[in-house]
Protein backbone atom coordinates (compact mmCIF):
# COMPACT_ATOMS: atom_id res chain seq x y z
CA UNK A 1 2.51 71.89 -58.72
CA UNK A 2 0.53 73.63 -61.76
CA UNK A 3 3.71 75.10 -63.07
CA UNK A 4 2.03 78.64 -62.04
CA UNK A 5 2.81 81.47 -59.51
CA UNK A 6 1.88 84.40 -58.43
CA UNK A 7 4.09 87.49 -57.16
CA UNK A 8 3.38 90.74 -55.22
CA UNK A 9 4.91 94.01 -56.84
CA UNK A 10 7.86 92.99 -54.40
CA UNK A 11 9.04 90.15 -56.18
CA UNK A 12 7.52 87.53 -52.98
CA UNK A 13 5.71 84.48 -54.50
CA UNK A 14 1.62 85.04 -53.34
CA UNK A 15 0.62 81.68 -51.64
CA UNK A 16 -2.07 80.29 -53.27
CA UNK A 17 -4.12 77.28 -53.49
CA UNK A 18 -4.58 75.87 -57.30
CA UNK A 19 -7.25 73.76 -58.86
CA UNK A 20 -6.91 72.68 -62.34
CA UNK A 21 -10.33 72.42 -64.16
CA UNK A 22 -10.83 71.21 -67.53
CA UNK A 23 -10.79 74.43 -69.07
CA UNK A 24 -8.91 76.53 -67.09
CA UNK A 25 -6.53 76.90 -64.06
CA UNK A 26 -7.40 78.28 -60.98
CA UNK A 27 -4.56 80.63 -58.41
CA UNK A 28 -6.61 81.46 -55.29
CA UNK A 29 -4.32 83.51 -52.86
CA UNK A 30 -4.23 82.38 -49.17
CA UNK A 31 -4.23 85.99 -48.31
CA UNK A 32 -6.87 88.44 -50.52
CA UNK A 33 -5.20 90.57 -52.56
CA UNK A 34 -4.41 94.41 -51.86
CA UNK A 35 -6.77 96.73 -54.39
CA UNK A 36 -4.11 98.86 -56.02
CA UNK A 37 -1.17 96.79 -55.96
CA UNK A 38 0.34 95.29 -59.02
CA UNK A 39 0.58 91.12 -59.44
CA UNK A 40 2.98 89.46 -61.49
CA UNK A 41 1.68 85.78 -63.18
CA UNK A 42 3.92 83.71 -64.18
CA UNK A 43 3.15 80.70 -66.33
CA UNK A 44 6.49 78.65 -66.79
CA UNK A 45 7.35 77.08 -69.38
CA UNK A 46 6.80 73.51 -68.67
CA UNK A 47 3.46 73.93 -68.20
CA UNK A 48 1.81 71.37 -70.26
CA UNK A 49 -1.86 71.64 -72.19
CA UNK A 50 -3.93 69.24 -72.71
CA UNK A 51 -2.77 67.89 -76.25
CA UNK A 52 1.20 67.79 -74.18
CA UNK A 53 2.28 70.55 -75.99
CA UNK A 54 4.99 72.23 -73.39
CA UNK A 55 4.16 76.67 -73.59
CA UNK A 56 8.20 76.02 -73.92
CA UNK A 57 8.90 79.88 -72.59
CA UNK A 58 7.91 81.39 -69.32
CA UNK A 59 4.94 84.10 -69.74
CA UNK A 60 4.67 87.08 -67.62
CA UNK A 61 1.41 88.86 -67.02
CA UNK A 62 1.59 91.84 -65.06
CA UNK A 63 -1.99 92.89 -63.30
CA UNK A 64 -3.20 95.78 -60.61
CA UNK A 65 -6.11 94.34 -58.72
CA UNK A 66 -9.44 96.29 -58.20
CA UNK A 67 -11.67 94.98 -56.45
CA UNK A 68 -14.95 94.73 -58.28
CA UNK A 69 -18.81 95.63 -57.07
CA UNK A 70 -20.65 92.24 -56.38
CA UNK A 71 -24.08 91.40 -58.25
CA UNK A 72 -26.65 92.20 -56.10
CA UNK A 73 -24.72 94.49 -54.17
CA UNK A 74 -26.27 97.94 -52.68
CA UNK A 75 -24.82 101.25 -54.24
CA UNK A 76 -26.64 103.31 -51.57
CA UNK A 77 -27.50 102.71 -48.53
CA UNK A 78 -30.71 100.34 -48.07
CA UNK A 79 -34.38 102.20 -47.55
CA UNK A 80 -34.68 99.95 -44.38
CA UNK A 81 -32.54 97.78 -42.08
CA UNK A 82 -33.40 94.32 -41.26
CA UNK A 83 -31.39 91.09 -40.94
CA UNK A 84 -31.02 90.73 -44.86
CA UNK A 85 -28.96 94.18 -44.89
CA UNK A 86 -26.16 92.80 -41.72
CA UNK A 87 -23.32 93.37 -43.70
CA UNK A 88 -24.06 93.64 -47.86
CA UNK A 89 -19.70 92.76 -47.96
CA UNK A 90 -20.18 89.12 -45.73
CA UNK A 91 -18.89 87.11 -48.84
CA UNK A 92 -16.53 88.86 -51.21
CA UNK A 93 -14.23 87.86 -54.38
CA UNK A 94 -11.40 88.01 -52.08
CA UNK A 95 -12.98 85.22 -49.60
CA UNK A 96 -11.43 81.62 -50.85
CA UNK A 97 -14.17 80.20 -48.90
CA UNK A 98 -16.89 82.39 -51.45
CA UNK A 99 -19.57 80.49 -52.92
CA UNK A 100 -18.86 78.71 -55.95
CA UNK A 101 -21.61 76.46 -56.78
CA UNK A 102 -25.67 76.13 -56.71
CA UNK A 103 -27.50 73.17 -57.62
CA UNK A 104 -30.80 73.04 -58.24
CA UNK A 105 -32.93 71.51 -54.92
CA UNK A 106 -36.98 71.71 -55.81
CA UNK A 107 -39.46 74.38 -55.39
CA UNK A 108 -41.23 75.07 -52.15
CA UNK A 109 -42.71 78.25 -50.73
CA UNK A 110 -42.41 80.02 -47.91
CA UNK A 111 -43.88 83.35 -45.85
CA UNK A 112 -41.79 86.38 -46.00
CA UNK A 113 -41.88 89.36 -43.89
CA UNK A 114 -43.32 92.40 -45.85
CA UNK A 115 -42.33 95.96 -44.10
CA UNK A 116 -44.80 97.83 -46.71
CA UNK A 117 -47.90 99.10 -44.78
CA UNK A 118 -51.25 97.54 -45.86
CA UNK A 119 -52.91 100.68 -46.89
């Protein structure tokens, strides 16, 4: 479709799901990717830019995914447990469905729990 694939380190084409952008295209495999293993990109070379110039060869990028450590994410272990520590990996990189976008909804406020004692 996007004159773009993706291979594992066997030579088998990655299913993905692509999104062109105006910037930048966008491979998101069906299945994550293994951390360790070694990807092959190819970019072939039909693949058009935006002026119509053609890349006119096919461009191999060889990567080893490694999985990186979330914003936000707990090194160590939390001082307490409670319902906003369930499960600190619940959306990953990996996760196609991952949040991508946050739009800005008002200001309100709200109580929040507070486990510190009140001495």
């Amino acid at each position: 479709m996007y004159k773009a694939k993706i291979f594992d380190q066997a030579g088998v084409e990655v299913s993905t799901v692509s999104s062109l952008y105006p910037e930048h295209l966008l491979l998101v495999p069906n299945t994550p990717y293994q951390a360790g293993k070694t990807y092959t990109l190819l970019l072939q070379k039909d693949l058009v830019s935006e002026q119509g110039i053609a890349l006119g060869k096919d461009v191999y990028q060889q990567f080893v995914y490694q999985p990186r450590q979330l914003p936000g994410e707990p090194e160590i272990d939390p001082p307490y447990h409670g319902t906003v520590y369930v499960d600190p990996t619940i959306i990953t990189a990996n996760d196609p469905s991952s949040f991508t976008k946050l739009s800005y909804a008002g200001r309100e406020t709200r109580t929040m729990y507070d486990r510190r004692s009140a001495s």
